[in-house]
PDB file of N, CA and C in Angstrom:
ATOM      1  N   UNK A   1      -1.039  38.136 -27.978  1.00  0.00           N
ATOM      2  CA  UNK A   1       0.274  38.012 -27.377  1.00  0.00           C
ATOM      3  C   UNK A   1       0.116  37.732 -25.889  1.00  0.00           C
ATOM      4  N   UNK A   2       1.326  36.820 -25.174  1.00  0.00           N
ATOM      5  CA  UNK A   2       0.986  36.553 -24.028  1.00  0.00           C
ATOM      6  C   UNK A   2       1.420  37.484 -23.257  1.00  0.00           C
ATOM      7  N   UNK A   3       0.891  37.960 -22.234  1.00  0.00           N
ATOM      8  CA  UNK A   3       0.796  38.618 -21.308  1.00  0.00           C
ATOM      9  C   UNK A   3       2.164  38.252 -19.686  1.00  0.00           C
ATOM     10  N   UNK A   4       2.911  39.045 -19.264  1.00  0.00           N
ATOM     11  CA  UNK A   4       3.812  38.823 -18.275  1.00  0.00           C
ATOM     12  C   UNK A   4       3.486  39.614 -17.281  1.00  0.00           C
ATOM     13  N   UNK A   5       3.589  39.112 -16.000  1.00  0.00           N
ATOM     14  CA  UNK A   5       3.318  40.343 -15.063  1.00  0.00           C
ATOM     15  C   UNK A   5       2.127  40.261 -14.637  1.00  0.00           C
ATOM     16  N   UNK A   6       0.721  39.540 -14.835  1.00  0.00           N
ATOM     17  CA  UNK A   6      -0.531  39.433 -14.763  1.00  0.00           C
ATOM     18  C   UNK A   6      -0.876  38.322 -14.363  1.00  0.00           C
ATOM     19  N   UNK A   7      -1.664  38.849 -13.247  1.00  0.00           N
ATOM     20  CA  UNK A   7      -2.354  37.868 -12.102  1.00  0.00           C
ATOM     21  C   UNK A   7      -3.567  37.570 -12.958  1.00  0.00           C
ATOM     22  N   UNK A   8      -4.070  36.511 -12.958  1.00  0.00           N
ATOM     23  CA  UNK A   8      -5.479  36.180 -13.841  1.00  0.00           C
ATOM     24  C   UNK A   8      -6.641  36.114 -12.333  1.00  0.00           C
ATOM     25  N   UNK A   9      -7.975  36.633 -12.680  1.00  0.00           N
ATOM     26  CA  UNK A   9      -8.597  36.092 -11.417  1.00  0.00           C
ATOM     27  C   UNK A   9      -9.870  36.059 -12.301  1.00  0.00           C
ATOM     28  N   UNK A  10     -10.468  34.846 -11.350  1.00  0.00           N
ATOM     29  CA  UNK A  10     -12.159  34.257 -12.029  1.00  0.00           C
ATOM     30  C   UNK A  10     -12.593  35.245 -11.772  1.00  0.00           C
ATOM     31  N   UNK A  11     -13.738  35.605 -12.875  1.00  0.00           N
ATOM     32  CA  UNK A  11     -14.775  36.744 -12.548  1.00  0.00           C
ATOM     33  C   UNK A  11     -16.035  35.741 -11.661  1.00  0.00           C
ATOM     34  N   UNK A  12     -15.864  35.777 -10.285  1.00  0.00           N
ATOM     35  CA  UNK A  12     -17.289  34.902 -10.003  1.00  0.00           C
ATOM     36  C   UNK A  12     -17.902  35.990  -8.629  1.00  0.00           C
ATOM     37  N   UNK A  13     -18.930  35.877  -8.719  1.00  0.00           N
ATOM     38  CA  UNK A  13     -19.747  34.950  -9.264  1.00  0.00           C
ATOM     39  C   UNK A  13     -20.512  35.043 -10.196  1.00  0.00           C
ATOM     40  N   UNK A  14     -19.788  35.986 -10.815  1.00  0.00           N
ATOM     41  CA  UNK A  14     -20.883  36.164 -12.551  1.00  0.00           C
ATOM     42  C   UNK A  14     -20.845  34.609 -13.394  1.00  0.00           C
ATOM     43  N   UNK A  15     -20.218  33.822 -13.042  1.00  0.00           N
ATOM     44  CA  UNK A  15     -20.638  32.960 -14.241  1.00  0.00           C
ATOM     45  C   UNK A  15     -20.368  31.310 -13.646  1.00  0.00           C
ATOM     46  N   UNK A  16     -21.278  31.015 -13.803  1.00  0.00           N
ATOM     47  CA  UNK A  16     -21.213  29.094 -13.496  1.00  0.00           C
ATOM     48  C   UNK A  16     -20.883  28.170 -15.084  1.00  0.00           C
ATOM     49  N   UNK A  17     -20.034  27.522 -13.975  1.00  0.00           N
ATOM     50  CA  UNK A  17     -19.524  26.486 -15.135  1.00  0.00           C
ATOM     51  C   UNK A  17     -19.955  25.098 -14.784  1.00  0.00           C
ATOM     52  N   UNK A  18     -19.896  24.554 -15.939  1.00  0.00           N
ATOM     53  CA  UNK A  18     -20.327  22.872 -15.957  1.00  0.00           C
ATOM     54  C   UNK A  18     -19.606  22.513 -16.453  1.00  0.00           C
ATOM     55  N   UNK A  19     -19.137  21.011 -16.284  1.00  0.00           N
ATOM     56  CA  UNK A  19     -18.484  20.859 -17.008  1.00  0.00           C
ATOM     57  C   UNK A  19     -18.227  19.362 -17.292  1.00  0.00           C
ATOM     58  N   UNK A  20     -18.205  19.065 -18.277  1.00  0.00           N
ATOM     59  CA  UNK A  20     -18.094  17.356 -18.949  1.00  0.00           C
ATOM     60  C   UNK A  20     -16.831  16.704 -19.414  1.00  0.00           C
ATOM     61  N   UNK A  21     -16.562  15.761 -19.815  1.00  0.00           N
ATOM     62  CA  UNK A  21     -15.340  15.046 -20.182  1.00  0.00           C
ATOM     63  C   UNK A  21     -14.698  15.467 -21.798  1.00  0.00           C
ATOM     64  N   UNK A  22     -15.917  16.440 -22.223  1.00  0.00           N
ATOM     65  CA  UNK A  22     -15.589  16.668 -23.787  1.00  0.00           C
ATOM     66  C   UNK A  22     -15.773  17.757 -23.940  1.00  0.00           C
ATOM     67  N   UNK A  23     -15.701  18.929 -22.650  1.00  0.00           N
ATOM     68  CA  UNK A  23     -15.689  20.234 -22.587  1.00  0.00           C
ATOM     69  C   UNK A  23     -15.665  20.787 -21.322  1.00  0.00           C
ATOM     70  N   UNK A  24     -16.699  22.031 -21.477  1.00  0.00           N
ATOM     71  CA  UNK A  24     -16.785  23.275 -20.690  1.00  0.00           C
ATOM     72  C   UNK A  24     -18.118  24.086 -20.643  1.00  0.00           C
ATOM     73  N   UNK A  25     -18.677  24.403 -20.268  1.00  0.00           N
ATOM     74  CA  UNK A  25     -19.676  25.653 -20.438  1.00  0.00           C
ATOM     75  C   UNK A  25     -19.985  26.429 -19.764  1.00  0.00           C
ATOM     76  N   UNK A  26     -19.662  27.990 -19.607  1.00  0.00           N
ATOM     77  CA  UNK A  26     -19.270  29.011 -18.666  1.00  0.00           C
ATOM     78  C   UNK A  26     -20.848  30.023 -19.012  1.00  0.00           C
ATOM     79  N   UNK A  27     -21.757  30.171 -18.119  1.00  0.00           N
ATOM     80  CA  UNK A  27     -22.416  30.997 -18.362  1.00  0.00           C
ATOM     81  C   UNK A  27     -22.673  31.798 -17.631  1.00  0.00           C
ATOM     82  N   UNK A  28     -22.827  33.039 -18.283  1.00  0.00           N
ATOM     83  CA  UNK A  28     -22.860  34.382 -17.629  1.00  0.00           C
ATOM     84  C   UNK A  28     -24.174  35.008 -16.491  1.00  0.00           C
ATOM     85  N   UNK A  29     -24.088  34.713 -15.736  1.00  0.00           N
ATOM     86  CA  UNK A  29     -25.681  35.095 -14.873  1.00  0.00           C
ATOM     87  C   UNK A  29     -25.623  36.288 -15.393  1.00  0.00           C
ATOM     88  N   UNK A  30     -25.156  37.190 -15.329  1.00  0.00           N
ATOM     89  CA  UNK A  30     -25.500  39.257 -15.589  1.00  0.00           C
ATOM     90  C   UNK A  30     -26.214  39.136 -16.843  1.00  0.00           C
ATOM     91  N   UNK A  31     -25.808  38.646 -18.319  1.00  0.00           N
ATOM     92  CA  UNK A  31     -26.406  38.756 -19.287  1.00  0.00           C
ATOM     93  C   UNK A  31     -27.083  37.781 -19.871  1.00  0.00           C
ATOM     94  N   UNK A  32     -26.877  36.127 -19.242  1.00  0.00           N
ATOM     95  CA  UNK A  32     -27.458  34.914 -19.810  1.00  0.00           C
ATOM     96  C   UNK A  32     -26.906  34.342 -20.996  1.00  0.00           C
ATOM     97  N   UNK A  33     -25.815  34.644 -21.078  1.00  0.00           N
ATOM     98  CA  UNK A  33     -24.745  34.163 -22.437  1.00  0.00           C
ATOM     99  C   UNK A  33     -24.667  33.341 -21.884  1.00  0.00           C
ATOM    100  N   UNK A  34     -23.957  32.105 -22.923  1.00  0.00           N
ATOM    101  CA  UNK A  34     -23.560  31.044 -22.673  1.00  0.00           C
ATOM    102  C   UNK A  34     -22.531  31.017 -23.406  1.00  0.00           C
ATOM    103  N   UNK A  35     -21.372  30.265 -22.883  1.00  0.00           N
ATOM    104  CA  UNK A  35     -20.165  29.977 -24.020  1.00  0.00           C
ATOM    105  C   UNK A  35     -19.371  28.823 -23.786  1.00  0.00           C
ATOM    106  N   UNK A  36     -19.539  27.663 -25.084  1.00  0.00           N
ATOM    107  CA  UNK A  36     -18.907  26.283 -24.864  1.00  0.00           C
ATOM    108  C   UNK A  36     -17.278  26.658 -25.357  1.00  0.00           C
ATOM    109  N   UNK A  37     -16.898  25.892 -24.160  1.00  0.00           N
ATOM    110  CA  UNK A  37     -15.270  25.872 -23.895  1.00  0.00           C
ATOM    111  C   UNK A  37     -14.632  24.733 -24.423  1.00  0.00           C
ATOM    112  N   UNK A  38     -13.300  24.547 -24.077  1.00  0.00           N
ATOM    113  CA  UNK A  38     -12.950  23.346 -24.741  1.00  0.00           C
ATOM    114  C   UNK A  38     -12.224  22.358 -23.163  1.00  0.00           C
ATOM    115  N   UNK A  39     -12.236  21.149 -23.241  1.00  0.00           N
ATOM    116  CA  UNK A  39     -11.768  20.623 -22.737  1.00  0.00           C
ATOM    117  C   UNK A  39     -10.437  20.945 -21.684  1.00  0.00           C
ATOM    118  N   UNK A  40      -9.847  21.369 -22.364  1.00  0.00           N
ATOM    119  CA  UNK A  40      -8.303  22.449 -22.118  1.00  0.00           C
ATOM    120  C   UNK A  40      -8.733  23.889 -21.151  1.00  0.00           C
ATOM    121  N   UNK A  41      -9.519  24.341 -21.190  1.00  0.00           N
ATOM    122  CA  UNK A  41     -10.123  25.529 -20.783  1.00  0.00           C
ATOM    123  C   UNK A  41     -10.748  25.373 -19.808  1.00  0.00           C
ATOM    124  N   UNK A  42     -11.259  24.408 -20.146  1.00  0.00           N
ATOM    125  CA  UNK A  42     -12.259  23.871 -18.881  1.00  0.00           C
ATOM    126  C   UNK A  42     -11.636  23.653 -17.580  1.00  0.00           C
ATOM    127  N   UNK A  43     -10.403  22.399 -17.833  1.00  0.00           N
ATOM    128  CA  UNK A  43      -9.443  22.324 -16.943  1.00  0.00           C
ATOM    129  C   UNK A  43      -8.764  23.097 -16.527  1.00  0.00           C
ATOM    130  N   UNK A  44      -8.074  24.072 -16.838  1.00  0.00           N
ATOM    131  CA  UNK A  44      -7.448  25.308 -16.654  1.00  0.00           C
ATOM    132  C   UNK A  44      -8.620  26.052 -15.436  1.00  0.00           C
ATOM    133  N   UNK A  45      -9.440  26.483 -15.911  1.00  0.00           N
ATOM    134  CA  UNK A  45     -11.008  27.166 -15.221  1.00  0.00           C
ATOM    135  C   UNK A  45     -10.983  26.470 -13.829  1.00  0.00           C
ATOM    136  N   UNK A  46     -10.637  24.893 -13.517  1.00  0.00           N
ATOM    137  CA  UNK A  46     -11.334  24.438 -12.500  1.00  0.00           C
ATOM    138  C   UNK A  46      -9.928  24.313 -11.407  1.00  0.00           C
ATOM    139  N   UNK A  47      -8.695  24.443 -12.214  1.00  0.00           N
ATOM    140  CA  UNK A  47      -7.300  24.547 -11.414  1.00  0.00           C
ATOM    141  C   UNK A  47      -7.523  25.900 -10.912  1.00  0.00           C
ATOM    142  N   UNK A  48      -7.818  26.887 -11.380  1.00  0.00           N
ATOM    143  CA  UNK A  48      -7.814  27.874 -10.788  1.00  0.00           C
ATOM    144  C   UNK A  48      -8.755  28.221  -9.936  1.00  0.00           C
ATOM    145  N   UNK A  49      -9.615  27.476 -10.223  1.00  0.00           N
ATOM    146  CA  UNK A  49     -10.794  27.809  -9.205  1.00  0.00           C
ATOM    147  C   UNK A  49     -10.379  27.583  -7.362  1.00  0.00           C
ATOM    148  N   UNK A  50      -9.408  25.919  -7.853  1.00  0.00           N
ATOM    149  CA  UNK A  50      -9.093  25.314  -6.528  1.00  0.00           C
ATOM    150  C   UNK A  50      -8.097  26.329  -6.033  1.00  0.00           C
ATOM    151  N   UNK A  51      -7.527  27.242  -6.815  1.00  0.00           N
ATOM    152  CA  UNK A  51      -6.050  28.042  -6.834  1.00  0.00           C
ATOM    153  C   UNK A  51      -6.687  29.038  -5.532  1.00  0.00           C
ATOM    154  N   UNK A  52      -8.560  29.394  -5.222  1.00  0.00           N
ATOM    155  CA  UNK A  52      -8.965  30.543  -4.326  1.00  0.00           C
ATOM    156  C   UNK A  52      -9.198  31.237  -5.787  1.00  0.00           C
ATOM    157  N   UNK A  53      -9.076  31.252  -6.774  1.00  0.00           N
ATOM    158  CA  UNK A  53      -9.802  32.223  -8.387  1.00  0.00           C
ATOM    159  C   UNK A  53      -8.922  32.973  -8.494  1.00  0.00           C
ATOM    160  N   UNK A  54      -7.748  32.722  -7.936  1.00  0.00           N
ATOM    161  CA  UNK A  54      -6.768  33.875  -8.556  1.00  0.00           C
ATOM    162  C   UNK A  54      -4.980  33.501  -9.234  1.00  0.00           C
ATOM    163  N   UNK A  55      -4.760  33.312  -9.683  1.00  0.00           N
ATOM    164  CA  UNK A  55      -2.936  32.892  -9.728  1.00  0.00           C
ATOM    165  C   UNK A  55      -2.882  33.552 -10.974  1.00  0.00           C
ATOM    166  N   UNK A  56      -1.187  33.570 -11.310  1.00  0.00           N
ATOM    167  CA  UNK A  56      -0.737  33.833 -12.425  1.00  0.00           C
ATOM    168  C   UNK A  56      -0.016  32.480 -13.199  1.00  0.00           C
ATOM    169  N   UNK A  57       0.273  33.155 -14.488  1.00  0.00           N
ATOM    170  CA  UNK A  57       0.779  31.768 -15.428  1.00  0.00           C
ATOM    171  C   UNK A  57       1.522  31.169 -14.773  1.00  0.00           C
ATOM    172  N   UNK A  58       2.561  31.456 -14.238  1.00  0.00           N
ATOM    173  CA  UNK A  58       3.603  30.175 -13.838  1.00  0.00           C
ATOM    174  C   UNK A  58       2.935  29.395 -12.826  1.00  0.00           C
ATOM    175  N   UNK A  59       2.388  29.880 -11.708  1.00  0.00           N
ATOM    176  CA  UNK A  59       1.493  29.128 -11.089  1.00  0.00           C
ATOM    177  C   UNK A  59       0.663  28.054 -11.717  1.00  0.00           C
ATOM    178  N   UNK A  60      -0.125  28.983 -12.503  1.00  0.00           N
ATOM    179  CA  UNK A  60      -1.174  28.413 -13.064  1.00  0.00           C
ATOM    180  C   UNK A  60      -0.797  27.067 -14.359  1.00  0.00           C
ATOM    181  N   UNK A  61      -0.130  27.180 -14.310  1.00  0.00           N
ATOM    182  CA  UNK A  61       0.581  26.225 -15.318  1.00  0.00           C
ATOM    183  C   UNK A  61       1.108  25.237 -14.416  1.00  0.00           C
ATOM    184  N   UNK A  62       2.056  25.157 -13.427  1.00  0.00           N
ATOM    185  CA  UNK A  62       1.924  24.127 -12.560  1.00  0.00           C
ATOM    186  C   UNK A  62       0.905  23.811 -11.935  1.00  0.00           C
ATOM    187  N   UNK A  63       0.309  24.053 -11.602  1.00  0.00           N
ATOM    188  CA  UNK A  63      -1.256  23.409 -11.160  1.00  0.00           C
ATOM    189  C   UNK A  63      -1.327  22.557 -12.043  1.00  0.00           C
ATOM    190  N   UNK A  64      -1.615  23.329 -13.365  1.00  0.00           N
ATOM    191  CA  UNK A  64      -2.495  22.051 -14.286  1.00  0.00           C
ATOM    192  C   UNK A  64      -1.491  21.364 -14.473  1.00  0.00           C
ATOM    193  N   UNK A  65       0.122  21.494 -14.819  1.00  0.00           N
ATOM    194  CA  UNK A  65       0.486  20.045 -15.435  1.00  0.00           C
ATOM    195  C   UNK A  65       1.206  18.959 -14.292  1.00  0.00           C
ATOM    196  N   UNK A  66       0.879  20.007 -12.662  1.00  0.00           N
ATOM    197  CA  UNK A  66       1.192  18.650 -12.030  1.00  0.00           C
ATOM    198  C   UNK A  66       3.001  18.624 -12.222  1.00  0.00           C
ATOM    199  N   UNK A  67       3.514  19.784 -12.420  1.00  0.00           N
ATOM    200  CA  UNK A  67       5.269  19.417 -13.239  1.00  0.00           C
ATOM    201  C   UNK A  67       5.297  21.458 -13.050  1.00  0.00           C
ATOM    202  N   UNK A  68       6.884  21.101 -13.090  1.00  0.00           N
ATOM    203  CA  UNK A  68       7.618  22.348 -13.223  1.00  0.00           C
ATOM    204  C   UNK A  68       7.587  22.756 -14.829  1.00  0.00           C
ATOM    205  N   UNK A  69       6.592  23.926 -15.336  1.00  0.00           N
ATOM    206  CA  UNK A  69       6.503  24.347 -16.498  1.00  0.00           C
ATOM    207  C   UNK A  69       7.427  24.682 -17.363  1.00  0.00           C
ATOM    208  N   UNK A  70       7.335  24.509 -18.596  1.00  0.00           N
ATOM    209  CA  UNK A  70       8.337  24.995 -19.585  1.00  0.00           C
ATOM    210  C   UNK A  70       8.020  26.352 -20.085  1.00  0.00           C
ATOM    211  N   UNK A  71       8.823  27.401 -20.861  1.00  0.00           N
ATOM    212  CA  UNK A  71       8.280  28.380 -21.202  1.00  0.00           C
ATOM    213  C   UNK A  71       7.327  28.253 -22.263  1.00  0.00           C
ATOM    214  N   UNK A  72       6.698  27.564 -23.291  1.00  0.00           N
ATOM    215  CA  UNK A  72       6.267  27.206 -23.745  1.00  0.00           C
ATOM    216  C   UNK A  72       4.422  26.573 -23.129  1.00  0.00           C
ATOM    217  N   UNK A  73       4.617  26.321 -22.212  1.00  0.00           N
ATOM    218  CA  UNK A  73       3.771  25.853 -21.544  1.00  0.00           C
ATOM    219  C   UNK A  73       2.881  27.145 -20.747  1.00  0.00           C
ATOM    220  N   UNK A  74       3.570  28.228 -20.292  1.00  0.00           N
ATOM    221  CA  UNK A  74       2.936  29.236 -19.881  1.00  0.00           C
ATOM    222  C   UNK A  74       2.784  30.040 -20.333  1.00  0.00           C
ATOM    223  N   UNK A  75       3.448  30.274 -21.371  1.00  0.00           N
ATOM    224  CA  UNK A  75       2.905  31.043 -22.911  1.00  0.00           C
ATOM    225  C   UNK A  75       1.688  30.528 -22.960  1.00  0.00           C
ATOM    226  N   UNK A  76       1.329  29.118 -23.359  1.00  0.00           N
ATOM    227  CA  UNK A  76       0.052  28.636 -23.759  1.00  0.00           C
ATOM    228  C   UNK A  76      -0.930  28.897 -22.844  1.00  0.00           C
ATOM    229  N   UNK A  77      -0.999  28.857 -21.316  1.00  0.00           N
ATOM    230  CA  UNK A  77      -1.624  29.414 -20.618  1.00  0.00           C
ATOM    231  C   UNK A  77      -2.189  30.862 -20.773  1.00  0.00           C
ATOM    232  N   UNK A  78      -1.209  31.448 -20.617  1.00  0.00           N
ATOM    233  CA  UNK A  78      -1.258  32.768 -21.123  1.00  0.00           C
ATOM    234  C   UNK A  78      -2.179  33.288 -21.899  1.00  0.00           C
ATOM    235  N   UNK A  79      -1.965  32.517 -23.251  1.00  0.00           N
ATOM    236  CA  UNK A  79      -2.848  32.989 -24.080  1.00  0.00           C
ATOM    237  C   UNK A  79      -4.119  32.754 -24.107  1.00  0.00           C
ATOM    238  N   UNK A  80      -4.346  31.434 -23.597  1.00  0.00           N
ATOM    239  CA  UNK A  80      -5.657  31.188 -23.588  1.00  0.00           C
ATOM    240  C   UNK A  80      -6.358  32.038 -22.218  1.00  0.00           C
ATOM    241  N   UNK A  81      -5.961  32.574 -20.950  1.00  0.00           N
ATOM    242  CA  UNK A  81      -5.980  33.432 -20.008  1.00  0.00           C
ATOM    243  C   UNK A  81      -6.743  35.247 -21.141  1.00  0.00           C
ATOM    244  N   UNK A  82      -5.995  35.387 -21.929  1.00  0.00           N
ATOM    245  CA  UNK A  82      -6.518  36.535 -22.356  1.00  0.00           C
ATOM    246  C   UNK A  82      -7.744  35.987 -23.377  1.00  0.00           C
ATOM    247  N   UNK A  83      -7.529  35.177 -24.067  1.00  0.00           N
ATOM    248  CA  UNK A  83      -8.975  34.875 -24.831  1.00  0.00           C
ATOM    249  C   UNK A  83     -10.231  34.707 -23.311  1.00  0.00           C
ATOM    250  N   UNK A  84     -10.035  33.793 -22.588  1.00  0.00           N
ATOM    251  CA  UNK A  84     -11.159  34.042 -21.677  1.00  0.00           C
ATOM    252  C   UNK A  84     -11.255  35.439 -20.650  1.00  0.00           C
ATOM    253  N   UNK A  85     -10.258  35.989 -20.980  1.00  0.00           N
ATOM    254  CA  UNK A  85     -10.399  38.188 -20.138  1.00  0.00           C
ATOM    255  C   UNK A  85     -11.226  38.427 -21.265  1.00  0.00           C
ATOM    256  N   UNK A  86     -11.470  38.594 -22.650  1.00  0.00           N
ATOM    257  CA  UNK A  86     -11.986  38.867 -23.640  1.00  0.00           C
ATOM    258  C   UNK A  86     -13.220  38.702 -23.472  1.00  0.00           C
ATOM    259  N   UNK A  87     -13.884  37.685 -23.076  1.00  0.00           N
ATOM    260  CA  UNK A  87     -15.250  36.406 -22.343  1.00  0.00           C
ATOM    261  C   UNK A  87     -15.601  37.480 -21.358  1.00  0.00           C
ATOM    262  N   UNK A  88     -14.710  37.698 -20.234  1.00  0.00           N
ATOM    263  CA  UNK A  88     -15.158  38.437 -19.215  1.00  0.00           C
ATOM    264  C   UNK A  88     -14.824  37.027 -18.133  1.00  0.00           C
ATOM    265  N   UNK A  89     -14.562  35.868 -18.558  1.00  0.00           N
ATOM    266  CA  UNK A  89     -14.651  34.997 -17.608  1.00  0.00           C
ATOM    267  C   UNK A  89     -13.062  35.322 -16.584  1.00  0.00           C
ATOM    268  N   UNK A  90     -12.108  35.650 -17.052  1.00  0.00           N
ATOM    269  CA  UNK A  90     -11.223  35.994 -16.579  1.00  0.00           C
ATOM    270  C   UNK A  90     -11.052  37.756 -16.260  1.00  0.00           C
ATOM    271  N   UNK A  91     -10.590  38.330 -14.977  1.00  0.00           N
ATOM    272  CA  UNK A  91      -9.966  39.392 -15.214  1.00  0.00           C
ATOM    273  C   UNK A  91      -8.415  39.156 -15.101  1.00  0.00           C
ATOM    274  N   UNK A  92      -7.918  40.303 -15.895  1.00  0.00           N
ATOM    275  CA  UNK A  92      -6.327  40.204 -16.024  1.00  0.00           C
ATOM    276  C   UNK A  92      -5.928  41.297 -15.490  1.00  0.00           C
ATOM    277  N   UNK A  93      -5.158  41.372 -14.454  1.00  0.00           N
ATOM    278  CA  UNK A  93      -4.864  42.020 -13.506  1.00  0.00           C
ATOM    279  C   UNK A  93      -3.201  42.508 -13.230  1.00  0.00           C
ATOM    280  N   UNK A  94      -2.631  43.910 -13.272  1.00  0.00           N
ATOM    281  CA  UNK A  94      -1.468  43.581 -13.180  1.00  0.00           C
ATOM    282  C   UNK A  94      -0.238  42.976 -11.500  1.00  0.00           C
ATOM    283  N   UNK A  95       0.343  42.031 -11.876  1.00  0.00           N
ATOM    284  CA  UNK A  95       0.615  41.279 -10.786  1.00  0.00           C
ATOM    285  C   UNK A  95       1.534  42.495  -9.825  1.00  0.00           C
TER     286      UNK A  95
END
Protein backbone atom coordinates (compact mmCIF):
# COMPACT_ATOMS: atom_id res chain seq x y z
CA UNK A 1 0.00 0.00 0.00
CA UNK A 2 1.13 3.45 -0.80
CA UNK A 3 2.44 5.34 1.73
CA UNK A 4 1.27 9.38 2.52
CA UNK A 5 3.13 11.63 4.60
CA UNK A 6 6.70 10.15 3.73
CA UNK A 7 9.71 11.78 2.67
CA UNK A 8 11.73 9.04 0.67
CA UNK A 9 15.63 9.59 1.00
CA UNK A 10 18.58 7.61 -0.94
CA UNK A 11 20.40 5.47 1.38
CA UNK A 12 23.98 6.71 0.02
CA UNK A 13 26.47 6.12 0.19
CA UNK A 14 25.76 2.56 0.76
CA UNK A 15 25.00 1.76 -2.70
CA UNK A 16 26.19 2.76 -6.36
CA UNK A 17 24.14 2.62 -9.22
CA UNK A 18 24.75 2.12 -12.93
CA UNK A 19 22.80 2.47 -15.09
CA UNK A 20 21.82 1.58 -18.88
CA UNK A 21 19.02 2.27 -21.36
CA UNK A 22 17.35 -1.21 -20.44
CA UNK A 23 17.72 -0.82 -16.71
CA UNK A 24 19.33 -0.24 -13.38
CA UNK A 25 21.77 -1.85 -11.02
CA UNK A 26 22.00 -0.69 -7.39
CA UNK A 27 24.71 -2.31 -5.41
CA UNK A 28 25.17 -2.46 -1.95
CA UNK A 29 28.90 -1.61 -0.76
CA UNK A 30 28.05 -2.83 3.20
CA UNK A 31 27.08 -6.35 2.01
CA UNK A 32 28.07 -6.68 -1.87
CA UNK A 33 24.50 -7.46 -3.07
CA UNK A 34 23.61 -6.56 -6.17
CA UNK A 35 20.09 -5.86 -7.44
CA UNK A 36 18.90 -5.35 -11.22
CA UNK A 37 16.24 -2.67 -11.41
CA UNK A 38 14.02 -1.83 -14.03
CA UNK A 39 14.20 0.92 -16.32
CA UNK A 40 11.33 2.85 -14.39
CA UNK A 41 13.30 2.58 -11.13
CA UNK A 42 16.22 3.43 -12.42
CA UNK A 43 14.84 6.73 -13.56
CA UNK A 44 12.99 7.47 -10.56
CA UNK A 45 16.63 6.63 -8.49
CA UNK A 46 18.47 9.25 -10.67
CA UNK A 47 15.47 12.14 -10.33
CA UNK A 48 15.94 11.87 -6.95
CA UNK A 49 19.31 11.77 -6.74
CA UNK A 50 19.34 15.31 -8.68
CA UNK A 51 16.31 16.09 -6.03
CA UNK A 52 19.86 16.38 -3.13
CA UNK A 53 18.47 12.22 -2.24
CA UNK A 54 15.61 13.30 -0.63
CA UNK A 55 11.79 14.35 -1.78
CA UNK A 56 8.49 12.97 -1.34
CA UNK A 57 5.89 11.49 -3.91
CA UNK A 58 4.33 14.51 -5.16
CA UNK A 59 7.59 15.99 -5.69
CA UNK A 60 9.01 13.11 -6.78
CA UNK A 61 6.58 12.41 -9.34
CA UNK A 62 6.92 15.77 -10.88
CA UNK A 63 10.43 15.52 -11.35
CA UNK A 64 10.11 12.47 -13.27
CA UNK A 65 7.12 13.29 -15.43
CA UNK A 66 8.28 16.77 -16.17
CA UNK A 67 4.08 17.62 -15.60
CA UNK A 68 1.80 18.31 -12.70
CA UNK A 69 1.01 14.63 -11.35
CA UNK A 70 -2.14 12.79 -11.27
CA UNK A 71 -3.16 10.82 -8.25
CA UNK A 72 -2.54 7.85 -9.89
CA UNK A 73 0.81 8.72 -10.83
CA UNK A 74 2.06 9.17 -7.21
CA UNK A 75 0.47 6.27 -5.99
CA UNK A 76 2.74 4.54 -8.54
CA UNK A 77 5.66 6.27 -7.21
CA UNK A 78 4.81 5.46 -4.00
CA UNK A 79 4.74 2.11 -4.35
CA UNK A 80 7.58 1.45 -6.05
CA UNK A 81 9.40 3.98 -3.18
CA UNK A 82 8.47 1.19 -0.58
CA UNK A 83 9.55 -1.86 -2.69
CA UNK A 84 13.05 -0.10 -2.94
CA UNK A 85 12.79 0.90 1.43
CA UNK A 86 12.41 -2.99 1.43
CA UNK A 87 16.09 -3.08 -0.77
CA UNK A 88 17.36 -0.70 1.80
CA UNK A 89 17.98 1.50 -1.27
CA UNK A 90 15.42 3.90 -0.07
CA UNK A 91 14.70 5.12 3.53
CA UNK A 92 11.07 6.09 4.21
CA UNK A 93 10.87 8.66 6.47
CA UNK A 94 7.94 10.35 8.09
CA UNK A 95 7.48 13.80 6.30
Amino acid sequence: MAESGVTYTLNQPRFAFRHWDDGCVAHDEADGSLYELTPAAGLVLTELQAMGGQADGMALASKVLQAQPEHDDIQLIQELMVQLGELGIVRLEPA
